[in-house]
Protein backbone atom coordinates (compact mmCIF):
# COMPACT_ATOMS: atom_id res chain seq x y z
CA UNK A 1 51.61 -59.33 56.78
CA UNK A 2 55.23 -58.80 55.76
CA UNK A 3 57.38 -59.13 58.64
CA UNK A 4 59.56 -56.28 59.97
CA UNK A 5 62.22 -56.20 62.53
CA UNK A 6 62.16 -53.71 64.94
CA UNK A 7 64.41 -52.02 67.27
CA UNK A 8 62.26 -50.94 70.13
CA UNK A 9 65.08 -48.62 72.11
CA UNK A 10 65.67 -47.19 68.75
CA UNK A 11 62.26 -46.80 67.89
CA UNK A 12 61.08 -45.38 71.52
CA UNK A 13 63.60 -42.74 71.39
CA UNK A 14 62.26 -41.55 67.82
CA UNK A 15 58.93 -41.15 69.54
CA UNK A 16 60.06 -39.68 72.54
CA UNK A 17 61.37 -36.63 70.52
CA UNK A 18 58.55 -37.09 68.33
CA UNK A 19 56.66 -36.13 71.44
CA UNK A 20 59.13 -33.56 72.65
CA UNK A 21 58.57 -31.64 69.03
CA UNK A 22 54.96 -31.81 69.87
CA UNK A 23 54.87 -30.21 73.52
CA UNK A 24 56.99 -27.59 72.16
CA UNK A 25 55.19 -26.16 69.31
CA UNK A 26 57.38 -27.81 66.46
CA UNK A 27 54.25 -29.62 64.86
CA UNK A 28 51.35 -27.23 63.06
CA UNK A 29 47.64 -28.26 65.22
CA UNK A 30 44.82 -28.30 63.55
CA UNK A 31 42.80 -26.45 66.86
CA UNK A 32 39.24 -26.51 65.02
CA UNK A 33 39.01 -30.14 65.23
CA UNK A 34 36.55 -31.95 68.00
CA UNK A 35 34.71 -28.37 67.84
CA UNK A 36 31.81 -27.77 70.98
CA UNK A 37 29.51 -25.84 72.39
CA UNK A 38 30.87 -23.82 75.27
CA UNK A 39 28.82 -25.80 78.08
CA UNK A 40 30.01 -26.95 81.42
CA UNK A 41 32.45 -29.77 81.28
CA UNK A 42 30.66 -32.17 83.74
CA UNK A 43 26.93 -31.70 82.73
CA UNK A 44 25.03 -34.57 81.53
CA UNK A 45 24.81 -32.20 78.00
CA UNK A 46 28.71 -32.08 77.69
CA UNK A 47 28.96 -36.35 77.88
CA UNK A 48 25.54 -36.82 75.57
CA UNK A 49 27.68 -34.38 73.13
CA UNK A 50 30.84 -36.50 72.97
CA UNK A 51 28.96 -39.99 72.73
CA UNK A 52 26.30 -39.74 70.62
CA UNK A 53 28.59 -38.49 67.28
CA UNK A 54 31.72 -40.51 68.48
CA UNK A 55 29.09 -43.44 67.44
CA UNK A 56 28.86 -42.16 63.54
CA UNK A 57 32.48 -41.29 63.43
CA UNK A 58 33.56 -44.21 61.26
CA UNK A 59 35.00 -44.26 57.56
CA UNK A 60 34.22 -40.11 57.14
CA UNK A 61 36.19 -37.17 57.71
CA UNK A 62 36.56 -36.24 61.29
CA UNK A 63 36.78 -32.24 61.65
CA UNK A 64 33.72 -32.17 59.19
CA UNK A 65 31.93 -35.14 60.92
CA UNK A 66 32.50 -32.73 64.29
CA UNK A 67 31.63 -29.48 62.57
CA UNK A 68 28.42 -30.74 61.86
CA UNK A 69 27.50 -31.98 65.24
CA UNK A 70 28.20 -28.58 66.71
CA UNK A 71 25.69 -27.01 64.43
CA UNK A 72 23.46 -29.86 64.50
CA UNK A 73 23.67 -28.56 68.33
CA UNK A 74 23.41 -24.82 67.80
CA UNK A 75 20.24 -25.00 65.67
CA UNK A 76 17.10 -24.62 68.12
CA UNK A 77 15.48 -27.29 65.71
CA UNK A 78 17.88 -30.15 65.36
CA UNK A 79 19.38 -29.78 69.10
CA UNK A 80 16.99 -32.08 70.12
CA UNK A 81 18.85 -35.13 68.77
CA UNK A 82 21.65 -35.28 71.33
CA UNK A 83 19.00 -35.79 73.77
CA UNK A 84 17.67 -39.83 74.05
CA UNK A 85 14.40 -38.43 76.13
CA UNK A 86 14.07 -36.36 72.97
CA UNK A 87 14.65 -39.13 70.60
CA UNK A 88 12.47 -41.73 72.79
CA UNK A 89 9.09 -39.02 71.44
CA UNK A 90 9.72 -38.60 68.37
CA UNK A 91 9.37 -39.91 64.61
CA UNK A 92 12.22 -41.72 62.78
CA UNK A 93 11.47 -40.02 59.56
CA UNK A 94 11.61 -36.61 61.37
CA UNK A 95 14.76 -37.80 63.30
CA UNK A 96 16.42 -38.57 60.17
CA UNK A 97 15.64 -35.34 58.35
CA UNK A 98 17.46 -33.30 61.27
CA UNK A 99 20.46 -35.29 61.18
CA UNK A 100 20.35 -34.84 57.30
CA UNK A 101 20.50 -31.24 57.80
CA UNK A 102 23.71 -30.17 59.05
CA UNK A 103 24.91 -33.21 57.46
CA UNK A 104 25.72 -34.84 60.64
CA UNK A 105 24.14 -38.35 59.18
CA UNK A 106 25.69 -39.36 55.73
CA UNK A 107 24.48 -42.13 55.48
CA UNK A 108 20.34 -41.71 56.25
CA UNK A 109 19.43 -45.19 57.36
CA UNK A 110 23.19 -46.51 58.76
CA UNK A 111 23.79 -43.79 60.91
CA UNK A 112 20.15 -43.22 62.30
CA UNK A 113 19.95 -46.79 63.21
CA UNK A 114 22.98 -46.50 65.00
CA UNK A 115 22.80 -43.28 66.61
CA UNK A 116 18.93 -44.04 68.05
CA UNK A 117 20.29 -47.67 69.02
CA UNK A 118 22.73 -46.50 71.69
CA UNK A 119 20.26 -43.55 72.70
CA UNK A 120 17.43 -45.28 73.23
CA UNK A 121 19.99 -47.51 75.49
CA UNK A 122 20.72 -44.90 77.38
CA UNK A 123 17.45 -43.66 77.40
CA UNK A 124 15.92 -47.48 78.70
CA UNK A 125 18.92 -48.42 80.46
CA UNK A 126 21.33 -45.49 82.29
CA UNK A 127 18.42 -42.38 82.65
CA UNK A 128 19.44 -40.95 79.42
CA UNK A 129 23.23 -40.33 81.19
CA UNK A 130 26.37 -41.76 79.75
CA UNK A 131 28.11 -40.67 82.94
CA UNK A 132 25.90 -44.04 84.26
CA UNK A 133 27.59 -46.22 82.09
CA UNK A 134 31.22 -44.57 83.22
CA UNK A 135 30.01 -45.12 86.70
CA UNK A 136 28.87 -49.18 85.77
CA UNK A 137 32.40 -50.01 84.91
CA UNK A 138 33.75 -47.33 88.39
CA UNK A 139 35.49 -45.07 85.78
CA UNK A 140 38.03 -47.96 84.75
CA UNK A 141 39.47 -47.77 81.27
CA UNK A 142 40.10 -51.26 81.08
CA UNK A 143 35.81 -52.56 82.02
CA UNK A 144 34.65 -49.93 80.55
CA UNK A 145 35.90 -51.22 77.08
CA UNK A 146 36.02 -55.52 78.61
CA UNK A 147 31.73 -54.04 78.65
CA UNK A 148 31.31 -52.63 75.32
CA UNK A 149 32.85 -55.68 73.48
CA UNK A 150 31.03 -58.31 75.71
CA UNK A 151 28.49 -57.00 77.77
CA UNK A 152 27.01 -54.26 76.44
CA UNK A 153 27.81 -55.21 72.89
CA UNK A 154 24.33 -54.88 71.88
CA UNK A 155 23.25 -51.90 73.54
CA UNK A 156 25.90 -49.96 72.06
CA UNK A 157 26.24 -50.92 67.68
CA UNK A 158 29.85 -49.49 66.86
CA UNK A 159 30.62 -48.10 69.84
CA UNK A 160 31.50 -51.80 71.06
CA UNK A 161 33.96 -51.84 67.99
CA UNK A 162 37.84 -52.16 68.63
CA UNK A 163 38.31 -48.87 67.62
CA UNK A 164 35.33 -46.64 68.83
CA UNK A 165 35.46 -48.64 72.21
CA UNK A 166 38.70 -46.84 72.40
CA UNK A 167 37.98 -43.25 70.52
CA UNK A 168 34.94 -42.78 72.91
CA UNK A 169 37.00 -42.78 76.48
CA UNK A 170 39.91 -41.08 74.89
CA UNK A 171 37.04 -38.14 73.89
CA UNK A 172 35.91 -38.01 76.82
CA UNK A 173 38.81 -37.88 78.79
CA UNK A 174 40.05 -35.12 76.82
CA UNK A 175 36.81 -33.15 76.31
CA UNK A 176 34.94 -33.76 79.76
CA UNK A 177 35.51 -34.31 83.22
CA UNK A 178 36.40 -38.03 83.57
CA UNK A 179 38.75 -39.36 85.14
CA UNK A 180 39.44 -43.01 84.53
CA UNK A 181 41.72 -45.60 86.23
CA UNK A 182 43.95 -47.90 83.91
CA UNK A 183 44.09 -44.77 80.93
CA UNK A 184 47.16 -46.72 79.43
CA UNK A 185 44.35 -49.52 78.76
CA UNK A 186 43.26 -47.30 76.25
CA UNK A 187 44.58 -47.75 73.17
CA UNK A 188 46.00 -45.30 70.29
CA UNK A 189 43.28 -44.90 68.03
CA UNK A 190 44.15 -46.31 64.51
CA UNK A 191 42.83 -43.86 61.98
CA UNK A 192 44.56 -43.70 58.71
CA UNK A 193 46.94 -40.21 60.36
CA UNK A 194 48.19 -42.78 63.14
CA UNK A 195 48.78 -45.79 60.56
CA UNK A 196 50.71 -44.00 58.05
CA UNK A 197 53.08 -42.52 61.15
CA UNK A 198 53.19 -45.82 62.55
CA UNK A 199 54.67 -46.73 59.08
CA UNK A 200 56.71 -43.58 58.61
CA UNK A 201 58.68 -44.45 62.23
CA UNK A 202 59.02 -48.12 60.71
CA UNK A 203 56.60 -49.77 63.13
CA UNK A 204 54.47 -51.41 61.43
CA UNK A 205 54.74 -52.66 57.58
CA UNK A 206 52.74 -51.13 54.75
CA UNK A 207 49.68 -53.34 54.98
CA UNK A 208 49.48 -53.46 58.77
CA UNK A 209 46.30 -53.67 60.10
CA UNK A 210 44.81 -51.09 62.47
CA UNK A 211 44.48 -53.99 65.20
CA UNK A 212 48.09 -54.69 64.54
CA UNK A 213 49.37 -50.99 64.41
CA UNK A 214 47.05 -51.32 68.14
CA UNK A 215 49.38 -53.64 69.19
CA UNK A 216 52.31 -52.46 67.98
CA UNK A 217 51.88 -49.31 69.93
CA UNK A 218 51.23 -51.25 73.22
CA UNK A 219 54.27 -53.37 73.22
CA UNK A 220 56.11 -50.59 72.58
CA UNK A 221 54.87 -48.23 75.23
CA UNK A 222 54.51 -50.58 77.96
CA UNK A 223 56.57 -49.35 81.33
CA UNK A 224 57.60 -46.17 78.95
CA UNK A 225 55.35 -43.90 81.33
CA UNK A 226 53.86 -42.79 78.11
CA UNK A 227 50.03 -43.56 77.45
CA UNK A 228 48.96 -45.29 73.75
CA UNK A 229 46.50 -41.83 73.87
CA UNK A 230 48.68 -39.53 74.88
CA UNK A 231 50.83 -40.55 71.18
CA UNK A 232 47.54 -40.51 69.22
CA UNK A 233 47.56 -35.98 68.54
CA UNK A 234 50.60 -36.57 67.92
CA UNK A 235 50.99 -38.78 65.02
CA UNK A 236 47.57 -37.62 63.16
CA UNK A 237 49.44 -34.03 63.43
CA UNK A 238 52.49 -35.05 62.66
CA UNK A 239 51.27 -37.12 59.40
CA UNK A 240 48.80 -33.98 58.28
CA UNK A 241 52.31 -31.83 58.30
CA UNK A 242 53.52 -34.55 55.85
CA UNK A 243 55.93 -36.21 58.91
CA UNK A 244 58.00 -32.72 59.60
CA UNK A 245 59.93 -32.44 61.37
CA UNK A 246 61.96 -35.63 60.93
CA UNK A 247 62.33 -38.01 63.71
């Protein structure tokens, strides 16, 4: 890639009132995004809810990807997919027409392949609980994701990958209960939002990759007391608002 010299103090500060604009209102939120039911944070329901579609959440739109899960959930006929006991009893060809009709599977083989891979893991493996597989790694960021990319690579198709291996513990520990150990291990999740701010603040080149933009982000924000996650509202904001305010 082409090189690009950067001035980390510099570039730190920028993101530190980058941040500051963020906690105070100065950057428009899109609120409706990872839309939910309104179920208890710590139920076995609220974790199936946030793994199973973080799976499928590759190369689509995000807030539509999520607005289909929730009424893929509120319709008495498809709920039953969140659920690998469920799953486990019933047809592929029936499975794959519910997850047609909200739209929550795009693509009808892909995405049913997937999304039945990791449930019937759960379902053979961790008693149809992803809290299980939290509690295999003792709610550490860091073996969580060492297990998905080595371990458990199998079990869990995509969700092993660099970036959903990231997305799903960041979900989770914004939209459930857990608590993990090592959350700076987590790393900022390079969508397309966080890659074109990461260019915009003159981190990373044009053609960076997302594993370099990955990096990029953890040498900078090593000993800053800022987590990579903790950046990642705030640059897919920031770029949807077309990178206002200035930094």
């Amino acid at each position: 890639m082409d090189q690009v010299t950067i001035d980390n103090g510099l570039t730190l500060l920028r993101v530190k009132k980058l941040l500051a604009y963020y906690r105070d209102g100065s950057i428009p939120l899109l609120h409706e995004h990872e839309v939910h039911p309104d179920i208890p944070l710590g139920s076995r329901e609220n974790y199936l809810y946030f793994t199973l579609p973080v799976c499928i959440n590759f190369q689509r739109n995000s807030p539509a990807m999520w607005r289909s899960a929730l009424e893929t959930y509120e319709d008495p006929e498809t709920r039953y997919v969140f659920f690998p006991e469920e799953l486990a009893r019933t047809s592929v060809d029936k499975i794959r027409k519910d997850m047609v009709k909200h739209k929550l599977a795009l693509q009808p083989n892909k995405h049913i392949l997937i999304w039945t891979t990791i449930a019937r893991s759960l379902h053979e493996f961790y008693d149809d609980d992803p809290r299980e597989v939290l509690k295999e790694s003792e709610y550490n960021a860091k073996i969580l994701i060492d297990n998905l990319h080595v371990v458990n690579r199998k079990r869990f198709p995509y969700l092993s990958g660099p970036k959903l291996s990231n997305y799903w513990p960041y979900i989770l520990s914004q939209y459930t209960d857990a608590k993990f150990t090592n959350p700076q291990e987590i790393s900022i999740i390079p969508d397309t939002h966080v890659i074109q701010s990461s260019i915009k603040l003159g981190l990373a080149p044009l053609n960076a990759s997302s594993l370099q933009v990955e990096a990029s982000w953890k040498e900078l924000l090593t000993g800053s007391g800022i987590d990579p996650t903790a950046m990642h509202p705030v640059l897919w904001n920031w770029s949807r608002n077309h990178f206002i305010p200035e930094v």
